[in-house]
Protein backbone atom coordinates (compact mmCIF):
# COMPACT_ATOMS: atom_id res chain seq x y z
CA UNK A 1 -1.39 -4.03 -65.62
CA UNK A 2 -3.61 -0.83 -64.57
CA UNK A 3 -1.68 1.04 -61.98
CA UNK A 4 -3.30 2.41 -58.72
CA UNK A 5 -3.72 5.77 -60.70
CA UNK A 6 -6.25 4.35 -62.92
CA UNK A 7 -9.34 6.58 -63.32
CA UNK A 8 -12.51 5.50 -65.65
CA UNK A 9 -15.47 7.98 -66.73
CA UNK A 10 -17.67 5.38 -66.91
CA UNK A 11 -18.47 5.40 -70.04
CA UNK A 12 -19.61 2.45 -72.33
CA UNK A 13 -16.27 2.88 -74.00
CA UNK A 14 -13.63 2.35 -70.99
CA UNK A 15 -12.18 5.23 -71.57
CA UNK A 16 -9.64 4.99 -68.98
CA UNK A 17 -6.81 7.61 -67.66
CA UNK A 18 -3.21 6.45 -66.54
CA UNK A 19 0.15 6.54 -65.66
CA UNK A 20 2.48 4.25 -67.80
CA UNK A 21 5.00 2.03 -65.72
CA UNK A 22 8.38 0.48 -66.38
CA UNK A 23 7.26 -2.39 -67.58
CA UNK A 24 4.50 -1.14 -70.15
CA UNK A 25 6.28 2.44 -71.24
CA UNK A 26 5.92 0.72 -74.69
CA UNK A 27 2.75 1.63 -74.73
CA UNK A 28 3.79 5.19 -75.41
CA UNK A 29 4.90 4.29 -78.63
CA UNK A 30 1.57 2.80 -79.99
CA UNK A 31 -0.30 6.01 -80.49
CA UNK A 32 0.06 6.74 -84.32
CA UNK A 33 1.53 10.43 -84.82
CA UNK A 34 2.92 11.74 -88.27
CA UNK A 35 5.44 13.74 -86.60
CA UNK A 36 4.04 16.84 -88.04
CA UNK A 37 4.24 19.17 -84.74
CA UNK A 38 5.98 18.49 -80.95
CA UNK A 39 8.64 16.50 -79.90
CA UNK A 40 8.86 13.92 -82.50
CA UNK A 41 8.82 16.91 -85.09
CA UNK A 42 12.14 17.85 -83.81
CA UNK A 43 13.74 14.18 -83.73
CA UNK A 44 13.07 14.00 -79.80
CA UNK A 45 12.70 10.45 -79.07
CA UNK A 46 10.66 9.11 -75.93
CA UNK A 47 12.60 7.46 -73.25
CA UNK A 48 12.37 6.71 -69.94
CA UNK A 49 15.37 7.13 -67.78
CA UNK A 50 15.91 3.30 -67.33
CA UNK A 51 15.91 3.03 -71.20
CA UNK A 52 18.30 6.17 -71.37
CA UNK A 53 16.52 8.60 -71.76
CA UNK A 54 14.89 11.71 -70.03
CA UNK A 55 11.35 10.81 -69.17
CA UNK A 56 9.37 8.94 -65.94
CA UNK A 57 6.73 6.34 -66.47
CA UNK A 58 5.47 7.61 -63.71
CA UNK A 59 5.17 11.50 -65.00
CA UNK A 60 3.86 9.92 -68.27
CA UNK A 61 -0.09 9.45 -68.66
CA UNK A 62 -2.08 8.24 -71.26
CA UNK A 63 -5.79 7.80 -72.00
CA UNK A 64 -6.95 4.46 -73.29
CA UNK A 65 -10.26 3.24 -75.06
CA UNK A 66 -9.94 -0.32 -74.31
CA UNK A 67 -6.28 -1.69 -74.65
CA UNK A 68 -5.72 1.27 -77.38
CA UNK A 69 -3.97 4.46 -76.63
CA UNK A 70 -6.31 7.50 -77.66
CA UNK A 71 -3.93 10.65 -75.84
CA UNK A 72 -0.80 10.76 -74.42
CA UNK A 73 1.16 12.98 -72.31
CA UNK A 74 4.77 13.58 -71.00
CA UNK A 75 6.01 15.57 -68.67
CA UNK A 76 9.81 16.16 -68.24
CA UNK A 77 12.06 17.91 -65.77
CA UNK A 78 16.08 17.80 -65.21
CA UNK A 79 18.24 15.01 -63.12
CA UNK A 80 18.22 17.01 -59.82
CA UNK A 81 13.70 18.35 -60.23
CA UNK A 82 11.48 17.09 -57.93
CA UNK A 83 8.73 17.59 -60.07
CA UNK A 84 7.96 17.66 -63.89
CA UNK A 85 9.13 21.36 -64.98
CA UNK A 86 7.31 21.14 -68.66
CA UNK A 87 4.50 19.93 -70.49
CA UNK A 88 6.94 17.93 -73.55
CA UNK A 89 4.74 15.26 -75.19
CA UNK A 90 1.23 15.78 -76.33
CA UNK A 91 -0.50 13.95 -78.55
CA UNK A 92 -4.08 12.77 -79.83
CA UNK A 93 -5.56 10.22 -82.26
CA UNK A 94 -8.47 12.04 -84.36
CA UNK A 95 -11.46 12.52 -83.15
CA UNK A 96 -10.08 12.41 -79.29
CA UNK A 97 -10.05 15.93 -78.88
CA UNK A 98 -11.95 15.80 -75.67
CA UNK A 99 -10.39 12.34 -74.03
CA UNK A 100 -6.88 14.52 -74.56
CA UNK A 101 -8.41 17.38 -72.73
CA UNK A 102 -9.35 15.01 -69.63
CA UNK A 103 -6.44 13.22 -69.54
CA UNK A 104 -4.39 16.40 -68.57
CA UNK A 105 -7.41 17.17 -65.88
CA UNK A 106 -6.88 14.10 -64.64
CA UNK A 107 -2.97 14.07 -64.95
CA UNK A 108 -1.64 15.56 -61.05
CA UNK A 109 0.85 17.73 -63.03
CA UNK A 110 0.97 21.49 -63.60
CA UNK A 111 3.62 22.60 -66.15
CA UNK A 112 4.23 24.46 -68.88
CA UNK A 113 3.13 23.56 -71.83
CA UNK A 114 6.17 23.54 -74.74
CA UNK A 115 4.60 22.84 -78.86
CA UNK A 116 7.70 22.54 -81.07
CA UNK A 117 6.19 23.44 -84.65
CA UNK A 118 8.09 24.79 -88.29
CA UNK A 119 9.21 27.83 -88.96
CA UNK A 120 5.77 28.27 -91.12
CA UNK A 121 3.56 25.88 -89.68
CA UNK A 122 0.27 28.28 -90.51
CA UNK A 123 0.94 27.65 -94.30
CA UNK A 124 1.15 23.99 -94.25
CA UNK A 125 -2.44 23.26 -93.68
CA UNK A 126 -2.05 19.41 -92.09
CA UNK A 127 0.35 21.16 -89.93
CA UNK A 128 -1.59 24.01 -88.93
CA UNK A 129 -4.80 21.42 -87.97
CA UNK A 130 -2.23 19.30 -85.67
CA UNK A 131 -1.50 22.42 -84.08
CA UNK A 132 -4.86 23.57 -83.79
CA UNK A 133 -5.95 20.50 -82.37
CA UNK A 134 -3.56 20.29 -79.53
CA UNK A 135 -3.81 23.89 -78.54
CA UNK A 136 -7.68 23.37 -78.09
CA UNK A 137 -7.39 20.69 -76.38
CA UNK A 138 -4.54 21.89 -73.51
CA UNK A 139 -7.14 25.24 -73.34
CA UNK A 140 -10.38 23.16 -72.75
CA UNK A 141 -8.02 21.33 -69.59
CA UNK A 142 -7.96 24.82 -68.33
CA UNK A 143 -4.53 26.40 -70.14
CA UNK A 144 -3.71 29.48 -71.28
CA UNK A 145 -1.48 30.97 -74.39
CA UNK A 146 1.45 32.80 -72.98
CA UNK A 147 3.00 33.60 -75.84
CA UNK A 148 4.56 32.08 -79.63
CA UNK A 149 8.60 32.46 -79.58
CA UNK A 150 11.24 32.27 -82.43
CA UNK A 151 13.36 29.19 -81.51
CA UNK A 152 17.21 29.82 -82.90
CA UNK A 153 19.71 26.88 -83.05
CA UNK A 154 23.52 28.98 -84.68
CA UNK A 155 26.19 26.98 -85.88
CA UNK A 156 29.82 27.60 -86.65
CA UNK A 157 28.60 27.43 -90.98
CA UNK A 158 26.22 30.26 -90.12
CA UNK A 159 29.63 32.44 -89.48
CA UNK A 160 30.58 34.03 -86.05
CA UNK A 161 29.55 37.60 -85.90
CA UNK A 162 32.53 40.16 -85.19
CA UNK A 163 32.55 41.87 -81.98
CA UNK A 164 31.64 45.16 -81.99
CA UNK A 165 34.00 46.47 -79.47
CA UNK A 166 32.41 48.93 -77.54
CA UNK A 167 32.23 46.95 -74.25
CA UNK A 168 33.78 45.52 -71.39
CA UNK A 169 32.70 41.99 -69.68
CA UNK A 170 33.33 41.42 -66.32
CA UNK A 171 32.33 38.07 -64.43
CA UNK A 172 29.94 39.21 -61.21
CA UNK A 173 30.44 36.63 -58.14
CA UNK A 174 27.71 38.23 -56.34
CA UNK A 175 23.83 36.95 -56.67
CA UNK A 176 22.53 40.00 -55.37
CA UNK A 177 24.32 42.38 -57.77
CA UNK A 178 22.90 40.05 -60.97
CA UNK A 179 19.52 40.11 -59.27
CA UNK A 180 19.73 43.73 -58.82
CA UNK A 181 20.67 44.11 -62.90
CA UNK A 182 17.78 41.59 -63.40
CA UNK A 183 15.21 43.71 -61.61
CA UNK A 184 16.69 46.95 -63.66
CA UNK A 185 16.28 44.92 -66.70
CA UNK A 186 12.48 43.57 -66.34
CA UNK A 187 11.03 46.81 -64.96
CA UNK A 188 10.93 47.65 -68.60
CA UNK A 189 10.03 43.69 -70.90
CA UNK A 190 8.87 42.84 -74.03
CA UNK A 191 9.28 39.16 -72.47
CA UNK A 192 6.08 37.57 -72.23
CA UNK A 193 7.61 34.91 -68.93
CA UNK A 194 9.07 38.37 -67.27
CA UNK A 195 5.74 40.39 -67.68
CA UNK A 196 3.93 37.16 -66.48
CA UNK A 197 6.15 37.13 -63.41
CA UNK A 198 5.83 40.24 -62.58
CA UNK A 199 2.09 40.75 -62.61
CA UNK A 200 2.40 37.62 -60.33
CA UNK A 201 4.87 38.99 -58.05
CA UNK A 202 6.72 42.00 -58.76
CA UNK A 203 9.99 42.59 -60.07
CA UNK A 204 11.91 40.40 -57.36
CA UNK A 205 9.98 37.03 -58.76
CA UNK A 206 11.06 37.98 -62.13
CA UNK A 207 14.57 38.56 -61.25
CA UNK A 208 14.53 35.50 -58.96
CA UNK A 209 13.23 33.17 -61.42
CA UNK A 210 15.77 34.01 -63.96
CA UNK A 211 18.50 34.00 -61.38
CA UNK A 212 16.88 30.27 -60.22
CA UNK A 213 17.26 29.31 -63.87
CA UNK A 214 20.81 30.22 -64.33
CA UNK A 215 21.57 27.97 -61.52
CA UNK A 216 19.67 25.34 -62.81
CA UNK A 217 21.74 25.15 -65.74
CA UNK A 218 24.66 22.85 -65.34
CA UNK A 219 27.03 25.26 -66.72
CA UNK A 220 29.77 27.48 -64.70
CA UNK A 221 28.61 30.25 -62.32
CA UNK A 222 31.62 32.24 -63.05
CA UNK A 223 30.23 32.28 -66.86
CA UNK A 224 28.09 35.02 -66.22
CA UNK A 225 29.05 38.65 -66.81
CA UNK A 226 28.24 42.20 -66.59
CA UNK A 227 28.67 44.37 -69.88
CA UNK A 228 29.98 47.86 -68.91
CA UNK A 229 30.89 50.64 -71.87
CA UNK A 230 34.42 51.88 -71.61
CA UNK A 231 33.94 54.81 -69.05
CA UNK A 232 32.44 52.38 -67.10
CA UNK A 233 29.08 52.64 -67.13
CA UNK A 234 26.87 49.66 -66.61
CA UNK A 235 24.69 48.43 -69.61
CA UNK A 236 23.81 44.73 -68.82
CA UNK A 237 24.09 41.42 -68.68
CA UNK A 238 24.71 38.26 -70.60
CA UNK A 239 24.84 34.58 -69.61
CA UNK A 240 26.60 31.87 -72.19
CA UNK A 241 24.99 28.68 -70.77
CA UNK A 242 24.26 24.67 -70.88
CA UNK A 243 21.06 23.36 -70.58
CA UNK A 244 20.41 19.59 -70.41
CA UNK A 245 20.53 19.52 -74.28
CA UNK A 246 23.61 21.39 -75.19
CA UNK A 247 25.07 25.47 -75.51
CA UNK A 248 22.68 28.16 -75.69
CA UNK A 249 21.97 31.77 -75.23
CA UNK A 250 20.68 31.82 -71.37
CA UNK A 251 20.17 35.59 -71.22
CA UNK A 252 20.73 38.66 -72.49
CA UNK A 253 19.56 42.25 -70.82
CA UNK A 254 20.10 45.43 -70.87
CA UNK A 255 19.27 48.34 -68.56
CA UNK A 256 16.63 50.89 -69.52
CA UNK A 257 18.80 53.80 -69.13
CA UNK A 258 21.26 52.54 -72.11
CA UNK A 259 18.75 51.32 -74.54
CA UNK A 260 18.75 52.29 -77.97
CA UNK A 261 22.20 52.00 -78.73
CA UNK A 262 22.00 48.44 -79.87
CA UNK A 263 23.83 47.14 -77.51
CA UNK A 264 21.55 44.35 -77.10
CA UNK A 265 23.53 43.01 -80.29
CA UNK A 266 27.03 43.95 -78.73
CA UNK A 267 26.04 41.15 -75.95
CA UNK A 268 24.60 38.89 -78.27
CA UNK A 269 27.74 38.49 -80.21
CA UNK A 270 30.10 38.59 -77.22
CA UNK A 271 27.87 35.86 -75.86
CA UNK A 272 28.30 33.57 -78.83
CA UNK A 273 31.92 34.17 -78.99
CA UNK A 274 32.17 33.35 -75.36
CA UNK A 275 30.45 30.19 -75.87
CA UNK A 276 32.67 29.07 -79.28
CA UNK A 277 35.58 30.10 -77.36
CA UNK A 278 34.80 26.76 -74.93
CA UNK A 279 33.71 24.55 -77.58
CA UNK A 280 30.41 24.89 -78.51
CA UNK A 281 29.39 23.49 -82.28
CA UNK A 282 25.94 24.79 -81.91
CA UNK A 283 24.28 27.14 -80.24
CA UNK A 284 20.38 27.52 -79.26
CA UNK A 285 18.64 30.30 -78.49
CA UNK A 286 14.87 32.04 -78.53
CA UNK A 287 13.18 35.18 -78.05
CA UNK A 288 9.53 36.07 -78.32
CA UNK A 289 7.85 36.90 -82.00
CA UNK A 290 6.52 40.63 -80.10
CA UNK A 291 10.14 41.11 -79.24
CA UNK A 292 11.34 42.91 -82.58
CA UNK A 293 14.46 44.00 -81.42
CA UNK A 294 16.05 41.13 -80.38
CA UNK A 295 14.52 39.21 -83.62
CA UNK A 296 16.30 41.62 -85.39
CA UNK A 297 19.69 40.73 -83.35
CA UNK A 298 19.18 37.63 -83.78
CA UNK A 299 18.37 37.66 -87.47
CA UNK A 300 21.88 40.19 -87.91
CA UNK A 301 24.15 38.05 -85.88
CA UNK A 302 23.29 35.43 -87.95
CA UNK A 303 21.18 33.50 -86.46
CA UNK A 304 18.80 31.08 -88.28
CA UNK A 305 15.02 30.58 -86.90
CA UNK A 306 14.91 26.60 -86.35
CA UNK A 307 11.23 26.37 -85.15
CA UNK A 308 8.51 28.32 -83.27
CA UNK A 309 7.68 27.21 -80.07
CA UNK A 310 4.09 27.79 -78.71
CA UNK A 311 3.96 28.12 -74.58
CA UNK A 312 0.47 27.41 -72.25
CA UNK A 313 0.60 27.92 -68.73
């Protein structure tokens, strides 16, 4: 049945704007979609937590013409969030360009919007339209492009990188000391998120919402470590981490003064070793496309570009 939420544009074609609920989440599932960009290119399946999965009928909308599902839209968060952290599902049937558009106007959510696409979706032209589509869409509800990242996902066949040697990890109990490394770190960025926060509100949001994210990973505080070179100078940071979906590469930085060294790839490598060392079988990771020189650390330590990933706010 409709929910409460319901919303109509009056319109001689019911095109109506909803929430799903428990009992009709199924409905999700009736919107045809090749797969060709998103969540279900990656093998993400929809769930809602009661079927065991990650995602709220109520933080999941769709638009309907009739009893048929034109748009849909997910919006997902971890177990302990309050409210939906990222933009996840996204999907139209052809021709719905503008219903899609509305039905994230109408949605009450604000997130970040996350499109999963291949390594070279602008060559594949059926791929390239389905991204083309959605990304005029989410901009005609009022979103903007942030930026196109390199999504990484290592694993123990792509070989483990040897370390390099020329510096010392220590673990840092102290919050204020990493956010003091994290405001070093940011006052020079080639991060699109960190430039973003800081235009917003100076260095400390930066460092505070990277320091908020580390804690929001379920992985150990004590993981985290300053990177110092042998006379004891600092150079950075790096955090091996969990996220809800597994091992990945949480952050590396490192200070203005002691760029150019490469030591960017020093803490890449000690990171990865840090994670294998505790089990990991894969590890993910990203970085921005405009950030060449950790592409290039990436690309040397072996690590293989999965997907791009394509970010609205």
């Amino acid at each position: 049945m409709p929910s409460a939420a319901d919303l109509t544009t009056g319109s001689a074609h019911e095109l109506t704007f909803r929430a799903l609920t428990e009992e009709d989440a199924d409905l999700f599932h009736t919107l045809d979609d090749p797969g060709l960009v998103g969540r279900a290119l990656i093998g993400a399946p929809y769930r809602t937590v009661a079927q065991g999965g990650q995602y709220r009928p109520d933080w999941t909308w769709v638009a309907l013409r009739g009893d048929r599902v034109v748009a849909r839209a997910a919006w997902w968060a971890g177990p302990g969030d309050e409210k939906p952290i990222a933009l996840d599902w996204f999907d139209l049937a052809d021709g719905e360009e503008e219903a899609a558009a509305e039905l994230l106007r109408r949605a009450p959510f604000r997130a970040e919007y996350d499109l999963p696409l291949p390594p070279d979706w602008r060559e594949r032209p059926e791929t390239k339209a389905a991204a083309d589509v959605r990304m005029r869409a989410v901009e005609a509800a009022g979103m903007r492009l942030l930026v196109e990242r390199f999504r990484y996902r290592w694993t123990p066949a792509d070989g483990l990188p040897e370390r390099p040697g020329r510096l010392e990890f220590r673990p840092e109990p102290d919050d204020e000391a990493i956010l003091d490394v994290l405001r070093r770190v940011h006052s020079v960025t080639l991060d699109a998120h960190a430039i973003k926060a800081v235009e917003e509100g100076g260095l400390d949001q930066a460092a505070q919402e990277e320091l908020d994210f580390f804690h929001w990973c379920p992985s150990p505080r004590e993981w985290w470590q300053l990177a110092y070179t042998k006379d004891g100078d600092l150079v950075g940071i790096h955090v091996p981490a969990h996220n809800p979906s597994g091992p990945c590469i949480g952050f590396i930085g490192v200070v203005p003064e002691q760029r150019g060294h490469g030591y960017a790839y020093d803490l890449l490598v000690e990171c990865t070793h840090f994670l294998v060392e505790r089990g990991a079988e894969f590890i993910a990771a990203a970085t921005d496309d405009g950030n060449f020189p950790m592409a290039g650390n990436f690309a040397r330590a072996g690590y293989p570009v999965e997907q791009k990933r394509i970010n609205y706010v």
